[in-house]
Protein backbone atom coordinates (compact mmCIF):
# COMPACT_ATOMS: atom_id res chain seq x y z
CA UNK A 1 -11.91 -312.03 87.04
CA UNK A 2 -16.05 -311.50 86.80
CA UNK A 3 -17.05 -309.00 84.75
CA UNK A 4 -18.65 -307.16 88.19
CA UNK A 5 -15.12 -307.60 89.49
CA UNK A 6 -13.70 -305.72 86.28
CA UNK A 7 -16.49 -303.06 86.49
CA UNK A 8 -15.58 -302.52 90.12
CA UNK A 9 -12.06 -302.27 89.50
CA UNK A 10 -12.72 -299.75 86.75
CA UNK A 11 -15.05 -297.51 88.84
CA UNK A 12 -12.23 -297.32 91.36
CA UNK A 13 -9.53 -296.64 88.66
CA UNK A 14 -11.94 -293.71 86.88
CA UNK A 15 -12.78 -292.31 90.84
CA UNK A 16 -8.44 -292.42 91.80
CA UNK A 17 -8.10 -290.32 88.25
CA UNK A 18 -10.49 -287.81 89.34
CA UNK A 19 -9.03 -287.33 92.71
CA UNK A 20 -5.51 -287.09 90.52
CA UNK A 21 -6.58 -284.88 88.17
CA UNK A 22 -8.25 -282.40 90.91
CA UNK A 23 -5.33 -282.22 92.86
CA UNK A 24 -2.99 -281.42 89.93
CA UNK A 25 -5.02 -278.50 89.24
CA UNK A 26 -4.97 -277.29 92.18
CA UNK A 27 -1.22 -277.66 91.93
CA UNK A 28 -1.03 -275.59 89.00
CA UNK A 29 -3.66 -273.06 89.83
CA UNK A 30 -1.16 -272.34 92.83
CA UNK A 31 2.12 -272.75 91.36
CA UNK A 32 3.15 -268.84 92.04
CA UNK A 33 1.50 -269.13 95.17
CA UNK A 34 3.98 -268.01 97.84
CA UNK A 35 4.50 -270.97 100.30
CA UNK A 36 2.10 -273.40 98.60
CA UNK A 37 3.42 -277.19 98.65
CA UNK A 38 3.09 -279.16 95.68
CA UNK A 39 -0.13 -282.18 96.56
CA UNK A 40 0.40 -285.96 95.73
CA UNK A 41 -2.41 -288.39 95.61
CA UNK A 42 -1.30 -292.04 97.62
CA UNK A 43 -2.95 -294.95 95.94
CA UNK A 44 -2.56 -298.19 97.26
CA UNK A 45 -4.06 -301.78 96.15
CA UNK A 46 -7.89 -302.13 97.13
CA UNK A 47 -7.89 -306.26 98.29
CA UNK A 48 -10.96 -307.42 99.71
CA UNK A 49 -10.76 -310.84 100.95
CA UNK A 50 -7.78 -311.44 99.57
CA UNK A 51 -9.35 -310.74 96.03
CA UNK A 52 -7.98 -307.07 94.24
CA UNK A 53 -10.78 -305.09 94.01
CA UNK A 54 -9.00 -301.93 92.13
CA UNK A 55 -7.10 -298.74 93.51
CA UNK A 56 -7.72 -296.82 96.55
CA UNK A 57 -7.00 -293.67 97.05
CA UNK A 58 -5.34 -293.33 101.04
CA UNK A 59 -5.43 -289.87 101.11
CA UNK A 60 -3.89 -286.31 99.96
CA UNK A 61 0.04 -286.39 100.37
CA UNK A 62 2.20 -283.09 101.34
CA UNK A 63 6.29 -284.03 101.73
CA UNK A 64 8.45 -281.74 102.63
CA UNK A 65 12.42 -281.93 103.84
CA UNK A 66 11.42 -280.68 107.94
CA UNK A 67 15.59 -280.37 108.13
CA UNK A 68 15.48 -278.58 105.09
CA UNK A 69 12.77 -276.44 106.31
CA UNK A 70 14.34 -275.71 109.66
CA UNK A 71 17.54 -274.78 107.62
CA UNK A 72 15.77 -272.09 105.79
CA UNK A 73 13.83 -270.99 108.81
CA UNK A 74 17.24 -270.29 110.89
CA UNK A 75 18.78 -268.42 108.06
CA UNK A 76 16.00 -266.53 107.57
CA UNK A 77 16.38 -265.27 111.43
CA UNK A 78 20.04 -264.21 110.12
CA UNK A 79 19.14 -262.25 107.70
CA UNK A 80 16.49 -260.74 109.06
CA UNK A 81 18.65 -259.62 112.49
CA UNK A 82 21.27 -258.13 109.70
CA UNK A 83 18.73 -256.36 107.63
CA UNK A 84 17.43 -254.47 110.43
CA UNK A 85 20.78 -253.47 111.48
CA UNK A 86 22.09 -252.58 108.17
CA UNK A 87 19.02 -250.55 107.47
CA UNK A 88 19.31 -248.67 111.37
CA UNK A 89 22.68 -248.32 110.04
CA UNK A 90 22.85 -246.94 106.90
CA UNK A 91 20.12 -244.24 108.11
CA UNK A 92 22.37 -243.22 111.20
CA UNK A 93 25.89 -242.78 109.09
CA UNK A 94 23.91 -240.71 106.24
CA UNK A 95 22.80 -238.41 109.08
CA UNK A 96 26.49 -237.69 110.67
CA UNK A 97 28.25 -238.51 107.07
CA UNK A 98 32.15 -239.52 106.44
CA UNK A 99 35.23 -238.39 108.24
CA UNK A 100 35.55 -236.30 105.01
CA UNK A 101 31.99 -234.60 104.79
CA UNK A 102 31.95 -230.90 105.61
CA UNK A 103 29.05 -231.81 107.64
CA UNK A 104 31.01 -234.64 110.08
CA UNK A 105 31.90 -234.48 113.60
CA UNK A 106 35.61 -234.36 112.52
CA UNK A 107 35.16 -232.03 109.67
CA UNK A 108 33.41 -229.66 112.24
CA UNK A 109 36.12 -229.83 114.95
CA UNK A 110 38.68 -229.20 112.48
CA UNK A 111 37.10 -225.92 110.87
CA UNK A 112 36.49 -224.78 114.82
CA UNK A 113 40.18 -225.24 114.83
CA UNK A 114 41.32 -223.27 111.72
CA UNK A 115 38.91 -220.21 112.73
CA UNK A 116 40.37 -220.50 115.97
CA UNK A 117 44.16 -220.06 114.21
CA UNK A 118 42.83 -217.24 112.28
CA UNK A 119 41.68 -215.53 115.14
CA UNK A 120 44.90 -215.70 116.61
CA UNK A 121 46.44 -214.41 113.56
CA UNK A 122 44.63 -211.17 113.97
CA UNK A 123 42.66 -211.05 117.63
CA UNK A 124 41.76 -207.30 117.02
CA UNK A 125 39.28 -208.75 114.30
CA UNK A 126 35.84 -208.74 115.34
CA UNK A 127 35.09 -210.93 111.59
CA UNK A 128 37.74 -213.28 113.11
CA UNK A 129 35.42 -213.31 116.08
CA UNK A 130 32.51 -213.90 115.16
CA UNK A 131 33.94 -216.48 112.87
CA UNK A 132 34.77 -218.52 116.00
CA UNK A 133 31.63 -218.17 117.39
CA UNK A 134 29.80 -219.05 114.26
CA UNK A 135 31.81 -222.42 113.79
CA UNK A 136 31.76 -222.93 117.50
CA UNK A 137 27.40 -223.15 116.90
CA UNK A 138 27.69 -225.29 113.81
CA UNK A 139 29.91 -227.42 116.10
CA UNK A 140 27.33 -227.94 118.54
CA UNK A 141 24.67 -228.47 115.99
CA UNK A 142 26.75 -231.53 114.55
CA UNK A 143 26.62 -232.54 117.74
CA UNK A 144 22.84 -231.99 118.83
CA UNK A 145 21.89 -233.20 115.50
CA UNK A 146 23.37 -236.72 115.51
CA UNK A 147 22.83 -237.27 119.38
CA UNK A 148 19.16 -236.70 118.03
CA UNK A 149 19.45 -239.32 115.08
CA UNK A 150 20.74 -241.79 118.50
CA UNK A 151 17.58 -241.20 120.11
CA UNK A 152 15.19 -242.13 116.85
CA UNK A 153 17.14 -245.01 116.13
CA UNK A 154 16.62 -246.17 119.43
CA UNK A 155 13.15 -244.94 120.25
CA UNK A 156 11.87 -246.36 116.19
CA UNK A 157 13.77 -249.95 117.25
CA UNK A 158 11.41 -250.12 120.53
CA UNK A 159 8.69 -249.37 118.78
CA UNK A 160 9.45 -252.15 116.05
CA UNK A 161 10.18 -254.21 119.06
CA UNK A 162 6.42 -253.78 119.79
CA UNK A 163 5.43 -253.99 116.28
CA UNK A 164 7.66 -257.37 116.06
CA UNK A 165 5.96 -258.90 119.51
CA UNK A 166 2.52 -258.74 118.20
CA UNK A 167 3.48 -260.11 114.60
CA UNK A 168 4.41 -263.13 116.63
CA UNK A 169 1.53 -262.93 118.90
CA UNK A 170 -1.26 -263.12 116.50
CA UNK A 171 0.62 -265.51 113.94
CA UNK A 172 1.12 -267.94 117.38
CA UNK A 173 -3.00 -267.35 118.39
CA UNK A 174 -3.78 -268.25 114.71
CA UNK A 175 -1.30 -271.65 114.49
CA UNK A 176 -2.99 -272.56 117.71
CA UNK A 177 -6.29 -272.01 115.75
CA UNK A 178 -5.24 -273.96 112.74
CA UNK A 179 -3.50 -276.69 114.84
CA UNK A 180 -6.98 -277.29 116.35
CA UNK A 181 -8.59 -277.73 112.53
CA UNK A 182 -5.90 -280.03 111.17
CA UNK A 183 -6.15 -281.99 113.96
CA UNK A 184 -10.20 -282.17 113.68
CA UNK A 185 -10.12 -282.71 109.61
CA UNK A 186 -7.24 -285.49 110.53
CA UNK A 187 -10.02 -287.73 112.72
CA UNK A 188 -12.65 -287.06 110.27
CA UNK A 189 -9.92 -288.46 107.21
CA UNK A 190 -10.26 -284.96 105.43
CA UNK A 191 -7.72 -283.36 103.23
CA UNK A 192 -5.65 -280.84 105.74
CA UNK A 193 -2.94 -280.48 103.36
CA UNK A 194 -3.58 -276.64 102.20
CA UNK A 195 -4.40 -276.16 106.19
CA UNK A 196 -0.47 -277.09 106.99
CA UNK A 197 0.53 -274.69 103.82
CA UNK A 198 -0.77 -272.02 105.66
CA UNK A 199 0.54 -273.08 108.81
CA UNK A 200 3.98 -273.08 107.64
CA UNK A 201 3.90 -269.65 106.35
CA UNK A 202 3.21 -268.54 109.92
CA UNK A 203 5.54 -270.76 111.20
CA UNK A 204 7.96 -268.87 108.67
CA UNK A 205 6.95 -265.14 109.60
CA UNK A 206 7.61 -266.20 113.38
CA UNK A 207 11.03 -267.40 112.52
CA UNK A 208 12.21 -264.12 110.75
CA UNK A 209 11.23 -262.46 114.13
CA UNK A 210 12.81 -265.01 116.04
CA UNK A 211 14.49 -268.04 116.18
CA UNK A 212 12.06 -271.38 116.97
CA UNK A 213 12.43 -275.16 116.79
CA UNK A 214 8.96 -277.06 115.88
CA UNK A 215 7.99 -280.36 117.40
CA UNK A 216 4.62 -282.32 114.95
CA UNK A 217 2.88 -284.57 117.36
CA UNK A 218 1.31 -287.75 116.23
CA UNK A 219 -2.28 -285.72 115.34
CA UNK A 220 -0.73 -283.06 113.24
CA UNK A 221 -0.33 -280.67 115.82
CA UNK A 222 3.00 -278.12 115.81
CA UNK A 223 4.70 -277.51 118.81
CA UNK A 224 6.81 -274.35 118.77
CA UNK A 225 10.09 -273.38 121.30
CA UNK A 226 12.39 -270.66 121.33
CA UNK A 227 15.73 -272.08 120.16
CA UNK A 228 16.33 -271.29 123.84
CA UNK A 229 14.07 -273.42 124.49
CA UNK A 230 11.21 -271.24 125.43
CA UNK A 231 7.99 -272.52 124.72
CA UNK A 232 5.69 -270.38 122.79
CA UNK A 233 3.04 -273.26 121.81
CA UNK A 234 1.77 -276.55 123.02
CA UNK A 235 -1.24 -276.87 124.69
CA UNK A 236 -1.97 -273.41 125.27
CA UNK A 237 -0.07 -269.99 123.89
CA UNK A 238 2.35 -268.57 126.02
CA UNK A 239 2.79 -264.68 124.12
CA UNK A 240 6.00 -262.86 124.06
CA UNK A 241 5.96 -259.45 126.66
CA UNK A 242 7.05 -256.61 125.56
CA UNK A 243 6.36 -252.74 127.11
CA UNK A 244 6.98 -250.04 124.31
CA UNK A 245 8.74 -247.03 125.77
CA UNK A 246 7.90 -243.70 123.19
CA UNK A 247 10.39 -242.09 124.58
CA UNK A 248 14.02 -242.92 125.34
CA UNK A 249 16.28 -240.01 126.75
CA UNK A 250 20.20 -241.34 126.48
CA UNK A 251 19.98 -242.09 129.79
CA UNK A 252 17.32 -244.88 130.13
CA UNK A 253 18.96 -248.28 129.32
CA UNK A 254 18.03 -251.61 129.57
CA UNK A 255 19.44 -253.37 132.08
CA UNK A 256 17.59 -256.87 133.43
CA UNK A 257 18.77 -256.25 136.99
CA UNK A 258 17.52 -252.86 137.87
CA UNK A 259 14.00 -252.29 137.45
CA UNK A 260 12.59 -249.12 135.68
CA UNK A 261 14.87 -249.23 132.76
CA UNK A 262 13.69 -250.15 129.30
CA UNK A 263 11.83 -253.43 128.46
CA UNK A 264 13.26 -256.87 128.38
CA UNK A 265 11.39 -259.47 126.22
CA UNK A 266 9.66 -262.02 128.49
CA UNK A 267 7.90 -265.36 128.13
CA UNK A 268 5.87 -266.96 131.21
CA UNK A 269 8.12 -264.55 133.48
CA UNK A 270 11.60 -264.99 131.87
CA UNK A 271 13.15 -262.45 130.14
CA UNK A 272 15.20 -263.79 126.66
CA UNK A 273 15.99 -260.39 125.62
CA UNK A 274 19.48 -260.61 124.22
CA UNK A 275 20.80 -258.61 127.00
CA UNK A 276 19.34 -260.41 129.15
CA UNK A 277 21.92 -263.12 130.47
CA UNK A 278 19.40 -265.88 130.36
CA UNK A 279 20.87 -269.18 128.81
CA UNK A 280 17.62 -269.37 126.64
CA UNK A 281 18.40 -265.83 125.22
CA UNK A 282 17.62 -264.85 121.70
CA UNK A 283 20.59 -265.23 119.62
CA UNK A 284 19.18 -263.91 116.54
CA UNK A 285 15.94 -262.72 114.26
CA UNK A 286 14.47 -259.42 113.82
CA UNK A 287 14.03 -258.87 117.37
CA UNK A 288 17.76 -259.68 118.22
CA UNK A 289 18.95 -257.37 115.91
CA UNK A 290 16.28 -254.81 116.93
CA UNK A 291 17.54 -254.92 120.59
CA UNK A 292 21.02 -254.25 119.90
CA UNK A 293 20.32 -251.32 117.67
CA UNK A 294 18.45 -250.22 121.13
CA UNK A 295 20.83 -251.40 123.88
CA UNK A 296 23.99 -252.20 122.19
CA UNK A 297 25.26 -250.33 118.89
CA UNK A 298 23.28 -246.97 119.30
CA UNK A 299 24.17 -246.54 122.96
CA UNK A 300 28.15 -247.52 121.51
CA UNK A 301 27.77 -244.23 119.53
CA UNK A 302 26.25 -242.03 122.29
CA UNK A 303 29.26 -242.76 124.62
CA UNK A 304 31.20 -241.45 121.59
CA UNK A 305 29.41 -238.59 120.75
CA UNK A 306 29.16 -237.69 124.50
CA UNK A 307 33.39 -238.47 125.19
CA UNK A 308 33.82 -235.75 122.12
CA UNK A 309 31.60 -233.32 123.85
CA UNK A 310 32.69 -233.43 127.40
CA UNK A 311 36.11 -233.56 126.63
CA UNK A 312 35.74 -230.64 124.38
CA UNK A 313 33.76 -228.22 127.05
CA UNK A 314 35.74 -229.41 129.75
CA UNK A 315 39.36 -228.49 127.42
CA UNK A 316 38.07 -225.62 126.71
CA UNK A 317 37.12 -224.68 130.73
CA UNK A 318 40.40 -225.80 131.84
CA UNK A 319 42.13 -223.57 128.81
CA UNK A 320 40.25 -220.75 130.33
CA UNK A 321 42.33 -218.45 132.14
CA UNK A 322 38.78 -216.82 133.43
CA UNK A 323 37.38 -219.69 134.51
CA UNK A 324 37.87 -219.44 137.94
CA UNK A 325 35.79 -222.75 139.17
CA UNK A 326 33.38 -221.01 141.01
CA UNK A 327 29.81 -220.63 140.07
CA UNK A 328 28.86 -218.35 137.95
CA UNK A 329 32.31 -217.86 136.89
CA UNK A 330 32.93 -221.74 136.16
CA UNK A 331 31.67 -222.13 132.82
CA UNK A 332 33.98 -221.71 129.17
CA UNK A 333 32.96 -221.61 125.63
CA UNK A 334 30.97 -224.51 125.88
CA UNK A 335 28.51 -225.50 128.26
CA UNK A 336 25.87 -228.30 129.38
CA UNK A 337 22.88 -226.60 129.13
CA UNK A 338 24.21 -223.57 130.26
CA UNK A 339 26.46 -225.07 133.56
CA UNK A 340 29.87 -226.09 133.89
CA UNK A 341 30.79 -229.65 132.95
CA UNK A 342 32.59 -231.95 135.40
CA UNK A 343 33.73 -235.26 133.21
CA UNK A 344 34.01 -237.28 136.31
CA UNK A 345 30.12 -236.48 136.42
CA UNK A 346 29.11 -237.79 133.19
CA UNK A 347 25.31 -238.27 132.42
CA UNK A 348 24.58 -239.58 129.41
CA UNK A 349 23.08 -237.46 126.68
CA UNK A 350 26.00 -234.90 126.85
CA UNK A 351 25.51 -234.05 123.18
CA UNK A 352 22.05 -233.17 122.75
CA UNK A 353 22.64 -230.54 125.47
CA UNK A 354 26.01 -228.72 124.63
CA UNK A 355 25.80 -225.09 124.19
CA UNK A 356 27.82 -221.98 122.99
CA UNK A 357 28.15 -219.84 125.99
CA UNK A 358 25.75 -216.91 125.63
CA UNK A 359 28.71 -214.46 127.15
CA UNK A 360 29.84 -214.57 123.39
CA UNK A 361 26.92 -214.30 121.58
CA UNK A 362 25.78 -210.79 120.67
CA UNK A 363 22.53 -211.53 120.04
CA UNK A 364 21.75 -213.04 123.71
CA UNK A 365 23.57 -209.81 125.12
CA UNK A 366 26.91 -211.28 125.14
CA UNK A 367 30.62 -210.18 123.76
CA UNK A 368 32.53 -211.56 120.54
CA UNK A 369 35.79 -209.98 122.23
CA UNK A 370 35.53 -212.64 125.04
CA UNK A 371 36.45 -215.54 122.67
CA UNK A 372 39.97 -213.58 122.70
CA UNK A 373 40.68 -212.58 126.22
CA UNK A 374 38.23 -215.58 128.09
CA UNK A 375 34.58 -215.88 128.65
CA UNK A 376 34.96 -214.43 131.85
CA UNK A 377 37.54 -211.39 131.57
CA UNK A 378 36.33 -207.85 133.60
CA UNK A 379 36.70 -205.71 130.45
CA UNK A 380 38.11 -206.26 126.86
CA UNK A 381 41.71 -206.54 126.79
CA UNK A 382 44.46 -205.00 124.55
CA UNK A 383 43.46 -206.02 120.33
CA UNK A 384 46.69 -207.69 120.09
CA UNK A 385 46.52 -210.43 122.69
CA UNK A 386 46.34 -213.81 121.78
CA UNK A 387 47.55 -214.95 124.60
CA UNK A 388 44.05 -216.99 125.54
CA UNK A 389 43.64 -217.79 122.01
CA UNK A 390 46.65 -220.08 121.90
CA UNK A 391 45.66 -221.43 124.75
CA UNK A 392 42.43 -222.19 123.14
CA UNK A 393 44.26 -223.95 120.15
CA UNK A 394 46.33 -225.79 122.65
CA UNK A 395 43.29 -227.71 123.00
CA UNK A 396 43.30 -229.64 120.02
CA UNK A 397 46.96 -230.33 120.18
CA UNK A 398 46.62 -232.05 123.89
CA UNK A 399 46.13 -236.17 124.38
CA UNK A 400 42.93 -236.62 126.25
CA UNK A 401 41.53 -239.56 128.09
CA UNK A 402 37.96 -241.21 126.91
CA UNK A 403 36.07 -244.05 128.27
CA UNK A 404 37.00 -247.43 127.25
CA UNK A 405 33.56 -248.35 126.55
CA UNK A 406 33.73 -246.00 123.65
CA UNK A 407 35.16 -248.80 122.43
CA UNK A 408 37.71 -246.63 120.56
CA UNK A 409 41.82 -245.39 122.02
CA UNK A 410 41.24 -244.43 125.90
CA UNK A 411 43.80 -241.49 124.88
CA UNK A 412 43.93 -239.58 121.62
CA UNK A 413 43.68 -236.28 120.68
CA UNK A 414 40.33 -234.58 120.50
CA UNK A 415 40.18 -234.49 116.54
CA UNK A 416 41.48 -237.76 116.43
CA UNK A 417 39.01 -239.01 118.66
CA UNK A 418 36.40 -237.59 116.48
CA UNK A 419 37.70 -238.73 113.27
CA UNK A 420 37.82 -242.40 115.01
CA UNK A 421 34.47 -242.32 115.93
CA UNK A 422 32.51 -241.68 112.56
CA UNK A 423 34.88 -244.31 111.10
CA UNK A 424 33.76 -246.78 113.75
CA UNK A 425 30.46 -245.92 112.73
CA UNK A 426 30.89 -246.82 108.96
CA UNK A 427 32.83 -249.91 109.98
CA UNK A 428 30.01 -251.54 111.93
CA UNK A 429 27.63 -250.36 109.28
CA UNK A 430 30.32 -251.94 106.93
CA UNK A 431 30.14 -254.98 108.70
CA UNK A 432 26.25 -255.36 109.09
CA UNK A 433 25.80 -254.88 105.43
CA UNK A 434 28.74 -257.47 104.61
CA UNK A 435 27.07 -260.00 106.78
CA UNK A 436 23.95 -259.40 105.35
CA UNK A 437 25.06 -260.12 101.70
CA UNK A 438 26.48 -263.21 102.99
CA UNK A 439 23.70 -264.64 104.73
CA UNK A 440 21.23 -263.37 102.44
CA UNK A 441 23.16 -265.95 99.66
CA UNK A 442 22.91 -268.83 101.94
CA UNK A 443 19.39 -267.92 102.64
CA UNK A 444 18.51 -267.76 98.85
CA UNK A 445 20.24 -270.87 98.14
CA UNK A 446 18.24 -272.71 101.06
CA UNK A 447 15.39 -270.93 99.69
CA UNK A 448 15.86 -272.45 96.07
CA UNK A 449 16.29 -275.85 97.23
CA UNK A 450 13.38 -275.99 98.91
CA UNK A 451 11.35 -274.33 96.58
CA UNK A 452 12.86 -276.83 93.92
CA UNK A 453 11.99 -279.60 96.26
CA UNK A 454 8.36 -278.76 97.72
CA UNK A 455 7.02 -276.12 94.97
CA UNK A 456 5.23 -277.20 91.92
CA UNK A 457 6.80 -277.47 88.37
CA UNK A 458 4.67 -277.19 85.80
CA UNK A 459 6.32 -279.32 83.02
CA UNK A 460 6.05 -281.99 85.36
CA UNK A 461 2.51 -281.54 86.39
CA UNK A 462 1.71 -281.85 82.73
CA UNK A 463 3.71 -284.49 82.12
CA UNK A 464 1.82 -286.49 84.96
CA UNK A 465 -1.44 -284.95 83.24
CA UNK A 466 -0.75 -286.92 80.48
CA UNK A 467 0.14 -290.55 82.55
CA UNK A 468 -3.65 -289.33 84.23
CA UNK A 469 -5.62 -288.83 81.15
CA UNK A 470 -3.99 -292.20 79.85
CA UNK A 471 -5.10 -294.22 82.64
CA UNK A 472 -8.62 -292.62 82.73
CA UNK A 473 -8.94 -293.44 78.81
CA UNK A 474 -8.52 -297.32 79.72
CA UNK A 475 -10.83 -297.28 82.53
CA UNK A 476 -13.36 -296.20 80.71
CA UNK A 477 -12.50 -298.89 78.14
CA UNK A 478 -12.50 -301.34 80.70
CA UNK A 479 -16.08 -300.02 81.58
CA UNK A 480 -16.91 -299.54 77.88
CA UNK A 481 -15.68 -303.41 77.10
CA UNK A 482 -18.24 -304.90 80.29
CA UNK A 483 -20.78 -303.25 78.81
CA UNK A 484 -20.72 -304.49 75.60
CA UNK A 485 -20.10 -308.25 77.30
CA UNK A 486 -23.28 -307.49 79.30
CA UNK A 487 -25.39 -306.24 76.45
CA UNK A 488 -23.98 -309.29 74.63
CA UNK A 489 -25.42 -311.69 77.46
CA UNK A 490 -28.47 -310.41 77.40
CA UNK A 491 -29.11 -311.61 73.34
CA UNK A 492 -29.72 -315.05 74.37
């Protein structure tokens, strides 16, 4: 080898150092950075006419595990679809409480019952009374109050949906940008490696919303799909739809057949809402589990709450003796809104309007005596009669038949009913939170793996640090060593 050949050689071995040692720093200035991928330098033989000429540095390496990767990105989907509903959850079964809480549904019903077999035990007592009438309000306030907590749920999960959609939007407008760069610094043989890093954490937000497959084209370019197969990216975007509704009564549902209900999710004109009955359907991410908190779960508990409550004004109408049927005289103890209550007339929201008659209420010009001889009676009857109140008890002591889509018994009895229904409620909270824990373990471990794999680790950063400042140390001797052979030709 010439000594220019040496020198040449040397240049390119002090020039592939530098690159080295510049990229390792910027490994370890970013080794807490969230998402960053550890940078490799690939050197290759430089041979020029057959002759080696030194090391050349090919370009600014990024490997990562793409199954690994997609593994992480569909777990996170999981977890995220079982956060949101064990969150939704765990807010909704605070507000109603246990079987056991004074404040539950069944705890309610039950008190309503024991005032009721007090009052029977003395009907001449106007304390009795009132008693009744007192626990017949807090009754309907249990009732009001978690028919309210359905509505939030459902009204803050639409408005996440919409908070959700554009997450996705802008993070799929910004890939498109970036996919545009890498593809430009890729012709020009620029580093793009940092570009991708950033990529992939949008790539990663979009996949806790919902679930995607990603195709790289020869250029560097990402192409995104719906697992459903959806595109959301090539070319061109093509953005999620989504309409935000403020405000859901019970009665608005979503239903992808009838228009006018709430909002599907739609790309290019085809709706993957989970409800939806598309083949290409969401199966899970934020927005899946979003949608059935909307559609699915919450609208579960209103046909519950609303089968207590029209089974309960509509026992205690029949149990009337008063009651003749007949407008005005067709309304009992409890009422919808104020009007009699025919169950084979259901409309949804049932619970948020129940009412205490005002016939009993003193202080809306009504009479406590009426909750012993019947909302309805001419004048007060004898003290002693409990005649109607034992038929009001009889109530609670009398199988009823609910709607199957309560998904609870079609035929229980009324406090049994109840008492089924706030457990059903803690079991599906149970069961969100359980399958949470779960996934959220085989999302960490993913998570490890691939930060183990693809992350930066310090010790061995240094320890190539060292390998580096070795090989630039005999470079420079190489260099050093010419130098003194030229200065040594030129003394003769």
């Amino acid at each position: 080898m010439s000594i220019t050949q040496a020198i040449n050689a040397a240049l390119t071995g002090l020039r592939a150092t530098q690159t080295q040692s510049a990229i390792l720093s910027r490994n370890v200035a970013n080794a807490q950075t969230h998402g960053y991928v550890r940078k490799d330098v690939d050197l290759s033989s430089l041979v020029l006419g057959g002759v080696g000429y030194g090391v050349r540095v090919d370009g600014i390496a990024r490997r990562v595990d793409e199954f690994l990767i997609r593994d992480v990105r569909n777990a996170s989907s999981g977890v995220a679809e079982q956060q949101v509903l064990a969150e939704a959850l765990r807010y909704f079964t605070d507000i109603v409480g246990q079987p056991q809480d004074e404040r539950s549904l069944a705890s309610l019903l039950a008190d309503f019952d024991r005032q009721l077999g007090e009052l029977g035990e003395s009907p001449e007592s106007t304390a009795s009374q009132q008693a009744v009438v007192t626990s017949a309000e807090g009754l309907v306030q249990v009732f009001q109050r978690t028919d309210a907590a359905i509505r939030q749920a459902r009204e803050d999960a639409d408005a996440q949906i919409g908070e959700s959609v554009r997450t996705v939007n802008t993070a799929l407008d910004r890939i498109k940008a970036l996919n545009s760069e890498i593809s430009a610094r890729g012709n020009a043989g620029a580093d793009y490696t940092d570009l991708k890093d950033q990529r992939d954490n949008l790539i990663d937000q979009i996949a806790q919303e919902i679930p995607i497959r990603t195709v790289t084209q020869e250029n560097g370019e990402v192409h995104i799909m719906t697992q459903g197969g959806a595109t959301l990216l090539d070319a061109e975007v093509s953005y999620l739809e989504f309409t935000p509704s403020p405000n859901i009564p019970a009665s608005l549902q979503y239903d992808p057949l009838t228009p006018g209900g709430l909002s599907g999710l739609e790309v290019d004109g085809i709706d993957i809402a989970p409800g939806s009955g598309n083949a290409g359907s969401i199966p899970s991410g934020r927005l899946a589990g979003l949608f059935e908190i909307r559609d699915t779960t919450m609208v579960r508990f209103q046909i519950q709450i609303d089968e207590a409550a029209s089974q309960l004004i509509a026992g205690f109408q029949n149990a009337d003796a008063t009651v003749t049927g007949a407008p005005p005289e067709d309304t009992g103890l409890f009422t919808d809104s104020g009007n009699a209550h025919d169950p084979t007339a259901y409309v949804a929201g049932l619970a948020g309007r129940i009412a205490v008659n005002d016939m009993v209420k003193p202080e809306t010009g009504g009479d406590l005596w009426r909750v012993r001889d019947g909302i309805h009676a001419a004048a007060e009857g004898p003290p002693a009669d409990n005649a109607q109140i034992r038929q009001f008890e009889a109530v609670f002591d009398s199988v009823m038949a609910f709607d199957p889509a309560a998904g609870l018994q079609t035929s229980a009895k009324l406090l049994d009913f109840a008492s089924a229904a706030v457990s059903d409620q803690h079991a599906i909270r149970q069961q969100a939170e359980t399958s949470l824990e779960g996934k959220s373990i085989a999302h960490d471990a993913l998570s490890t793996s691939r930060l183990n794999r693809d992350g930066v680790n310090i010790d061995d950063e240094m320890q190539k640090l060292l390998t580096i400042e070795r090989s630039y140390a005999a470079n420079a001797q190489v260099l050093e060593t010419a130098n003194r052979m030229i200065a040594r030709l030129f003394e003769f």
